[in-house]
PDB file of N, CA and C in Angstrom:
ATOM      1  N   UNK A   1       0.844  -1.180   0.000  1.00  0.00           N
ATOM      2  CA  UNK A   1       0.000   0.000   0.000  1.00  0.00           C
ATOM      3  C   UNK A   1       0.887   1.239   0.000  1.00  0.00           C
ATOM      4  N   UNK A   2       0.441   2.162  -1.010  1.00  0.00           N
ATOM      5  CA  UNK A   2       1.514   3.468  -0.960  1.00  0.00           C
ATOM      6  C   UNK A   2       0.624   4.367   0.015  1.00  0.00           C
ATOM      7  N   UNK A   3       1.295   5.187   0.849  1.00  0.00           N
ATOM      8  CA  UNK A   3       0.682   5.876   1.797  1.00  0.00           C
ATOM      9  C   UNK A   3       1.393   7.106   1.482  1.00  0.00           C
ATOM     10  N   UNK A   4       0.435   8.532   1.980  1.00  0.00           N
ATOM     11  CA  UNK A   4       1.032   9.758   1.587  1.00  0.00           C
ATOM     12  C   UNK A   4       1.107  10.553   3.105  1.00  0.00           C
ATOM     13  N   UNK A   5       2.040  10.775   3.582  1.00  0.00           N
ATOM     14  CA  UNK A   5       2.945  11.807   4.943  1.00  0.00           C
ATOM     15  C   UNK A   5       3.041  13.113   4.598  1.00  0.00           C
ATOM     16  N   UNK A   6       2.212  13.568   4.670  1.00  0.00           N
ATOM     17  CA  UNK A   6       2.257  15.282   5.001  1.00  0.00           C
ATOM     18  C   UNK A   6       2.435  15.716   6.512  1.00  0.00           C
ATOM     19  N   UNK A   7       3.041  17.217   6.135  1.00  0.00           N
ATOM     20  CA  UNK A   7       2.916  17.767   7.237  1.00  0.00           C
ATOM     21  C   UNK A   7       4.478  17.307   8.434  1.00  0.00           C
ATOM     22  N   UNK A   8       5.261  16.854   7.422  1.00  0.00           N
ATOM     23  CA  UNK A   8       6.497  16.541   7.976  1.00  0.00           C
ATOM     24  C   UNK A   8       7.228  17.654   8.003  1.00  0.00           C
ATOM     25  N   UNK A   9       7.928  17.815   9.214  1.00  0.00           N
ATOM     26  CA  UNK A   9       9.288  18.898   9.588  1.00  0.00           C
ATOM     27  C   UNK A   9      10.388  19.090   8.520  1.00  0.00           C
ATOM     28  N   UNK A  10      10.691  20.275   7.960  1.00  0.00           N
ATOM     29  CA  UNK A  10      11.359  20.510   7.109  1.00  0.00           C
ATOM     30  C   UNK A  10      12.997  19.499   7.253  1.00  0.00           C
ATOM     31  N   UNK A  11      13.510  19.622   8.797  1.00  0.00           N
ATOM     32  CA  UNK A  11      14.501  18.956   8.753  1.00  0.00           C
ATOM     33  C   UNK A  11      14.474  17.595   8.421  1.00  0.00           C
ATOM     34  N   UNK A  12      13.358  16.653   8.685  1.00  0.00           N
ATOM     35  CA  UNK A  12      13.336  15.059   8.911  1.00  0.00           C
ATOM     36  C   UNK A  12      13.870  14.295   7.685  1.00  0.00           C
ATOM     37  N   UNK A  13      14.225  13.456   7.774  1.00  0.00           N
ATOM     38  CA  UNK A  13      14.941  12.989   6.697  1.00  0.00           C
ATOM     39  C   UNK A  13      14.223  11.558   5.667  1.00  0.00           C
ATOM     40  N   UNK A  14      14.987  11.085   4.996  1.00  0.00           N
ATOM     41  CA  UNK A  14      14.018  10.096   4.554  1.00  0.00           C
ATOM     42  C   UNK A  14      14.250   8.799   5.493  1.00  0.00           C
ATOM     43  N   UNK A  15      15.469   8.547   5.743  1.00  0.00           N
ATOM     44  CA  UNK A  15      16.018   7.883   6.557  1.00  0.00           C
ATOM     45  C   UNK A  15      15.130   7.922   8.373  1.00  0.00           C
ATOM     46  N   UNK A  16      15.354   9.089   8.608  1.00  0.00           N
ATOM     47  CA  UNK A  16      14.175   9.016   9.788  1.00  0.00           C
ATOM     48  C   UNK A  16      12.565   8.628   9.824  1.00  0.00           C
ATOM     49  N   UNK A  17      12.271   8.946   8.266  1.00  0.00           N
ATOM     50  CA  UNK A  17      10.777   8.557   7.837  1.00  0.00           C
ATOM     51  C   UNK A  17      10.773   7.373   7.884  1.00  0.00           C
ATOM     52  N   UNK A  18      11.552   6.604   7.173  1.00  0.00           N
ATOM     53  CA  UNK A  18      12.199   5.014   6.983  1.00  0.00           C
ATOM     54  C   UNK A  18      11.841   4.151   8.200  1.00  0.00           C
ATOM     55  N   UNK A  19      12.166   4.655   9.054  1.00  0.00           N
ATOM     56  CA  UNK A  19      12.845   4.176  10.368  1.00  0.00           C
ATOM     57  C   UNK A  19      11.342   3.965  11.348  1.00  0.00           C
ATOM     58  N   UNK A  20      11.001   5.205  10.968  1.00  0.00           N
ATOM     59  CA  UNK A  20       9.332   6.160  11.927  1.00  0.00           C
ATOM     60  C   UNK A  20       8.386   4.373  11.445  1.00  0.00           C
ATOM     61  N   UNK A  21       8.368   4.133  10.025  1.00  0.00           N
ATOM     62  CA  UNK A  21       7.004   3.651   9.924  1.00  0.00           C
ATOM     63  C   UNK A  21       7.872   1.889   9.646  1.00  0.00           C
ATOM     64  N   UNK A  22       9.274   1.547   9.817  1.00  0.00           N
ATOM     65  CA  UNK A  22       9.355   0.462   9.761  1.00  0.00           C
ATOM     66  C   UNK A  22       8.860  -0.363  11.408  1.00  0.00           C
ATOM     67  N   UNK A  23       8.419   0.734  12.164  1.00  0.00           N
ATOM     68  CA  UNK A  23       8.260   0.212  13.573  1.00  0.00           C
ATOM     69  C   UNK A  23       7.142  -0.435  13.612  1.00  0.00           C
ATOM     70  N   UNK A  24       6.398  -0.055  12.524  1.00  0.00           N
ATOM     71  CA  UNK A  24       4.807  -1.021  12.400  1.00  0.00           C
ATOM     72  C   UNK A  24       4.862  -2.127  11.228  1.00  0.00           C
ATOM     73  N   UNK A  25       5.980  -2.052  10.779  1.00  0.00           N
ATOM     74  CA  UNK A  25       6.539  -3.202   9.554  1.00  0.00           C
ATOM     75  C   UNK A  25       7.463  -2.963   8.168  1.00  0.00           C
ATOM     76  N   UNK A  26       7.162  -3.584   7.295  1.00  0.00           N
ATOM     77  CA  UNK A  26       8.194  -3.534   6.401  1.00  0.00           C
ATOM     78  C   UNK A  26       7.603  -2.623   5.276  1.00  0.00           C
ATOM     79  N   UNK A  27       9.370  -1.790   5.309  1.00  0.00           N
ATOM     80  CA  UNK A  27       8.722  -0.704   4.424  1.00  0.00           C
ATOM     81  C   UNK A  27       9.669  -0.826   3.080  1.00  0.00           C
ATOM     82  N   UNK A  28       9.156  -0.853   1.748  1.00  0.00           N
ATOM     83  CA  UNK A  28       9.635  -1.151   0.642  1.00  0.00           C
ATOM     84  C   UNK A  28      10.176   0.109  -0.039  1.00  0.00           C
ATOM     85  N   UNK A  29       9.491   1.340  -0.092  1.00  0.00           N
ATOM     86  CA  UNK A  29       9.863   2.057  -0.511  1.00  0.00           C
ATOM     87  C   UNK A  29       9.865   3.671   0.586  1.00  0.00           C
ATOM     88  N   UNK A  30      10.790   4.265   0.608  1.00  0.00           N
ATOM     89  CA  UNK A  30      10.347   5.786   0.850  1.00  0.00           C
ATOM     90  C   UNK A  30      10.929   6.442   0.232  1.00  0.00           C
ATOM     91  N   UNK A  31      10.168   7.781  -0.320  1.00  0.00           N
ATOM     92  CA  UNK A  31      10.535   8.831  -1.102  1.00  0.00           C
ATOM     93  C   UNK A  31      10.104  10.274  -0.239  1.00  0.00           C
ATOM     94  N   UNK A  32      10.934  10.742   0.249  1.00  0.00           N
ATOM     95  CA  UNK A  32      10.791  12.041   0.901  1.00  0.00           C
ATOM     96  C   UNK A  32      10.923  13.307  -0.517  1.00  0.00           C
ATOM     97  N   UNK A  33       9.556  14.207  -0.705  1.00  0.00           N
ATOM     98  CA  UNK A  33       9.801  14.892  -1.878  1.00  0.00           C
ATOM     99  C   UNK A  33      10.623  15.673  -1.858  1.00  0.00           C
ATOM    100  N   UNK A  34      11.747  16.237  -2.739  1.00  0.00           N
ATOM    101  CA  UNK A  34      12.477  17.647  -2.333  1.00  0.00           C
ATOM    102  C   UNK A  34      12.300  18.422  -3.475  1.00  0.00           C
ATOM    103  N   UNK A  35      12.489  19.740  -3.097  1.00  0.00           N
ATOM    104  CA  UNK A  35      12.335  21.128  -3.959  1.00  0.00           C
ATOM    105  C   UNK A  35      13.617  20.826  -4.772  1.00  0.00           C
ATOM    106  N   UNK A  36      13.063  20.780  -6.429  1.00  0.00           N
ATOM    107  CA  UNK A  36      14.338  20.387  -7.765  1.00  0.00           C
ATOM    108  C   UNK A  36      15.224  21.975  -7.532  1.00  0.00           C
ATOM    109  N   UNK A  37      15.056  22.834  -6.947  1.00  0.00           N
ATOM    110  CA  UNK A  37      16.100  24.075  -7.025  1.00  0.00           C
ATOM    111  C   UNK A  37      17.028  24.054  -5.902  1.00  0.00           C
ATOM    112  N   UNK A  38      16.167  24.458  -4.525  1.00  0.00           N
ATOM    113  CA  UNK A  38      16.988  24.214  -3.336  1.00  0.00           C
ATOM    114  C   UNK A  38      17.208  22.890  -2.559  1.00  0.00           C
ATOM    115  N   UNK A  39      16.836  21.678  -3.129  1.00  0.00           N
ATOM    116  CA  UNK A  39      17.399  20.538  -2.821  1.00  0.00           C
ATOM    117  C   UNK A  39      16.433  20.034  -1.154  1.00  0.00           C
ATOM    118  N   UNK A  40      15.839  21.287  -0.902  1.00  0.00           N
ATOM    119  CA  UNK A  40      15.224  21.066   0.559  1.00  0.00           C
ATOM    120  C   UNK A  40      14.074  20.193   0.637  1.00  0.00           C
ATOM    121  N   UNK A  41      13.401  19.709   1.512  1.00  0.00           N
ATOM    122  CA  UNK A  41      12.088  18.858   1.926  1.00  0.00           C
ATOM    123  C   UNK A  41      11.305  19.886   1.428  1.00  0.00           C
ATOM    124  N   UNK A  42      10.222  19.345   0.934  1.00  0.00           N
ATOM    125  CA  UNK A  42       8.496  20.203   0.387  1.00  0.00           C
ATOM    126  C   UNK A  42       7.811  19.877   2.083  1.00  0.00           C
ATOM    127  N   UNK A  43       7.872  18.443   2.996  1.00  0.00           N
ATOM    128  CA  UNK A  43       7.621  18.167   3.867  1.00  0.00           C
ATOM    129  C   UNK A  43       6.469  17.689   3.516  1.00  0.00           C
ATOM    130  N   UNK A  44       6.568  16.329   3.095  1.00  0.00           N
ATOM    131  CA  UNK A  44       5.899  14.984   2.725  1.00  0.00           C
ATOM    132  C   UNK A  44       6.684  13.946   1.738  1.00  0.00           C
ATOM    133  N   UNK A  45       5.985  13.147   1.906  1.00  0.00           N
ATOM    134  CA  UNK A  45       7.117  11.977   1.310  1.00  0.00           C
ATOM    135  C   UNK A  45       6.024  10.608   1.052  1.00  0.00           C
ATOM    136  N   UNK A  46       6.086  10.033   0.256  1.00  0.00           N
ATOM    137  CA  UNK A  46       5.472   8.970  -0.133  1.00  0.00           C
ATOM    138  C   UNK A  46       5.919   7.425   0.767  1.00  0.00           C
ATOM    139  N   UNK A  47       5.479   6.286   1.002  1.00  0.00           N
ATOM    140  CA  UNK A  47       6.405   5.231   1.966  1.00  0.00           C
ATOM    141  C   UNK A  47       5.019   4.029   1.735  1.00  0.00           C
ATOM    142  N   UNK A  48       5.934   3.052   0.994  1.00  0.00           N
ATOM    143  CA  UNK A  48       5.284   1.739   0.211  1.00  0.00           C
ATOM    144  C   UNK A  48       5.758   1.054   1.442  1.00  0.00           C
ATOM    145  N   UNK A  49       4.404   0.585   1.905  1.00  0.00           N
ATOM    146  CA  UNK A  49       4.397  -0.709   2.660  1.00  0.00           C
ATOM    147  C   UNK A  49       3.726  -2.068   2.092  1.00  0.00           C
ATOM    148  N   UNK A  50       4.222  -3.026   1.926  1.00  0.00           N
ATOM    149  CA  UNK A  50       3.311  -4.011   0.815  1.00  0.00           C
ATOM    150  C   UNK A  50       2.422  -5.142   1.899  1.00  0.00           C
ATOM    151  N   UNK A  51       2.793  -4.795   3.291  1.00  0.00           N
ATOM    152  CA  UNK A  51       1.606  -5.618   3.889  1.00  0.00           C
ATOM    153  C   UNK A  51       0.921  -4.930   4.163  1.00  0.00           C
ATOM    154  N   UNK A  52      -0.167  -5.027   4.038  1.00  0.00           N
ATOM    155  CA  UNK A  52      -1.681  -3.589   4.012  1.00  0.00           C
ATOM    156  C   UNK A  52      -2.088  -3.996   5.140  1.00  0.00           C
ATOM    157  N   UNK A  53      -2.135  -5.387   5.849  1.00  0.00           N
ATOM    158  CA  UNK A  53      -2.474  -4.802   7.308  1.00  0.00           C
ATOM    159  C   UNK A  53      -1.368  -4.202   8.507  1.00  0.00           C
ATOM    160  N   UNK A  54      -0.115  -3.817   7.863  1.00  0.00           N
ATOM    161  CA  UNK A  54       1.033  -2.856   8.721  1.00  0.00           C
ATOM    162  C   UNK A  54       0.909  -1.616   7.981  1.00  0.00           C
ATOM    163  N   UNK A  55       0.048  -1.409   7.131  1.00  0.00           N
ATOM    164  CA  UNK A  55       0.638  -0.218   6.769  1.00  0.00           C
ATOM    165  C   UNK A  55      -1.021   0.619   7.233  1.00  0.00           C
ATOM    166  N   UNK A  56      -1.879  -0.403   7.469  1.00  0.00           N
ATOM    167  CA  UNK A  56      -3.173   0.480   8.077  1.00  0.00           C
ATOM    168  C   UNK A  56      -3.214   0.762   9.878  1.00  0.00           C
ATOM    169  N   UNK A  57      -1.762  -0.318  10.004  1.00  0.00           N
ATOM    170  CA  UNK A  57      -1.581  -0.367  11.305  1.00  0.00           C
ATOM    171  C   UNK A  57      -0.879   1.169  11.243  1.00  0.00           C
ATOM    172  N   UNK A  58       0.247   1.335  10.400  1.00  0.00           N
ATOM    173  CA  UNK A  58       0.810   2.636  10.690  1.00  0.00           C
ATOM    174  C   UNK A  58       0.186   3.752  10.851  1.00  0.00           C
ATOM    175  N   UNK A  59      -0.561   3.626   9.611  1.00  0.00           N
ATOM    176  CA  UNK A  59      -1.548   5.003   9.484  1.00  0.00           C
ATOM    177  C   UNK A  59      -2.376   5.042  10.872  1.00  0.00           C
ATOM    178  N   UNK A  60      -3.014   3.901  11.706  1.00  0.00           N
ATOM    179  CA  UNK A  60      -4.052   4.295  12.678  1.00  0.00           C
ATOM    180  C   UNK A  60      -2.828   4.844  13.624  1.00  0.00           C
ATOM    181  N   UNK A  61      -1.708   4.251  13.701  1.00  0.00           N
ATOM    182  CA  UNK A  61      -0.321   4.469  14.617  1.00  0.00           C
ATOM    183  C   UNK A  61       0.086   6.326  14.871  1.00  0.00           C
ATOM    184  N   UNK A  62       0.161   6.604  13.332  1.00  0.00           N
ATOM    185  CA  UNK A  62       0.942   7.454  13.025  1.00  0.00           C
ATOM    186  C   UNK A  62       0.208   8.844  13.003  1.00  0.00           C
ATOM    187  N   UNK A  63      -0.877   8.671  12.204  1.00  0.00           N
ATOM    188  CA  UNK A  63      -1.944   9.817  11.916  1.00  0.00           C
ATOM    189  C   UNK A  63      -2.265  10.679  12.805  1.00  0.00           C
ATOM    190  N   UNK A  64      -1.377  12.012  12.779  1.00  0.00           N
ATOM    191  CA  UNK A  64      -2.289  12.949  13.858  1.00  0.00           C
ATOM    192  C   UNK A  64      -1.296  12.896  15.178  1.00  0.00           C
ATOM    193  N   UNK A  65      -0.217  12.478  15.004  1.00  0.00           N
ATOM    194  CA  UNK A  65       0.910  12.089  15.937  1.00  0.00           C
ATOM    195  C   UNK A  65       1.825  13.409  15.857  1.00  0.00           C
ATOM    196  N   UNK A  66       2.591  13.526  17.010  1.00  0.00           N
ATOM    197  CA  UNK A  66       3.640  14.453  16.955  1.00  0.00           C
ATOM    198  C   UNK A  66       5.211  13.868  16.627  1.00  0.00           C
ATOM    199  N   UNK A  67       5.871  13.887  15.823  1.00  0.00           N
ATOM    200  CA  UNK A  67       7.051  14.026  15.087  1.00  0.00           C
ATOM    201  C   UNK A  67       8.088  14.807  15.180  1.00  0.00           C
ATOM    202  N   UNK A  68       8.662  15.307  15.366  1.00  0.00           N
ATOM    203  CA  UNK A  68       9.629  16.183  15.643  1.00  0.00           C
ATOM    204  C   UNK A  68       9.092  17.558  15.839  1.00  0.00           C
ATOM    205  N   UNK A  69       8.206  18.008  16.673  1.00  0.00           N
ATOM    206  CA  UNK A  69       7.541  18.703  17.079  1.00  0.00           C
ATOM    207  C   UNK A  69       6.274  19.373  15.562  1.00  0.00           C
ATOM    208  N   UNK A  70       6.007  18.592  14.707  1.00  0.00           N
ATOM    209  CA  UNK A  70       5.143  18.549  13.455  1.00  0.00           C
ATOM    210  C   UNK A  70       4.168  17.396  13.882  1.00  0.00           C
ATOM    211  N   UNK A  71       2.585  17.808  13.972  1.00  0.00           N
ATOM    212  CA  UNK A  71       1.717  16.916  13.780  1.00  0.00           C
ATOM    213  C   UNK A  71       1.505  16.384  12.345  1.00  0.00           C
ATOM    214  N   UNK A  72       1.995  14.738  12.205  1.00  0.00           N
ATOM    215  CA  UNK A  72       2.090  14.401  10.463  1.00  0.00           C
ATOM    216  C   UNK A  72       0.505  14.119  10.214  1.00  0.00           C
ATOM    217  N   UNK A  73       0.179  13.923   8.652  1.00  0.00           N
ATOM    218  CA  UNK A  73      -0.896  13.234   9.004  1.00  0.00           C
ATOM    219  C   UNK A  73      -0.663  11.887   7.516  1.00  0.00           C
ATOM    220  N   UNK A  74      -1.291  10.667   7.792  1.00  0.00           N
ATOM    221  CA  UNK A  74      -0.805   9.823   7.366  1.00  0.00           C
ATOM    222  C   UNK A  74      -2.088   9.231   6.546  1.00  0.00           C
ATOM    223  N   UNK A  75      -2.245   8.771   5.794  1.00  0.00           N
ATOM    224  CA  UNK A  75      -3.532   8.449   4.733  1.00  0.00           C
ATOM    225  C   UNK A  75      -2.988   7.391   3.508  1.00  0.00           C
ATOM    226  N   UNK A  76      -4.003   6.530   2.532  1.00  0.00           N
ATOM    227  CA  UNK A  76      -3.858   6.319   1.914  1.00  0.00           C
ATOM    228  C   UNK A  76      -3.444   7.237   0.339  1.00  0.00           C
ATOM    229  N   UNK A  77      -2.595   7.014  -0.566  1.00  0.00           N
ATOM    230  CA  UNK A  77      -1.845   7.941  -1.705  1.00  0.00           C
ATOM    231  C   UNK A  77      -3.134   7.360  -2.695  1.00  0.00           C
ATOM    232  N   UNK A  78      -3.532   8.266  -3.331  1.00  0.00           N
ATOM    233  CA  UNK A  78      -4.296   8.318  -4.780  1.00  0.00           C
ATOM    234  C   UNK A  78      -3.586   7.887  -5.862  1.00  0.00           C
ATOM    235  N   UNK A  79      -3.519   7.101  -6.064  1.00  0.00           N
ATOM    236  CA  UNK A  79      -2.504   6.355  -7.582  1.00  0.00           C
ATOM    237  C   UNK A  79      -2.771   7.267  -9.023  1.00  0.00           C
TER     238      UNK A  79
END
């Protein structure tokens, strides 16, 4: 299941995103978006989990949570 993370802290990394949602299982892909000029976070990032009942676990986990002082919010991605 691809899931969409908004509302992430400009600093967080993809590696910390990685890390955030492998705690509810296995995560196949993450893509933290960055700005093509200044190289910086937009602050959201895409994160493929392919077991859909860990990745609905994350979202009920994650959604609406505090993050590095950023409430994220966590949802299914529109293909």
């Amino acid at each position: 299941m691809k899931l969409l993370v908004r509302n992430l802290s400009r600093q967080m990394t993809e590696h910390e995103i990685r890390v955030l949602f492998t705690e509810h299982g296995e995560v196949s892909v993450c893509n933290l978006v960055l700005d093509q000029e200044t190289g910086l976070s937009k602050g959201f990032a895409f994160v493929e989990m392919p077991d859909a009942e860990q990745a609905k676990a994350a979202i009920t986990a994650l959604d609406q949570s505090t993050v590095q002082k950023s409430k994220i919010r966590v949802k299914l991605a529109k293909n």
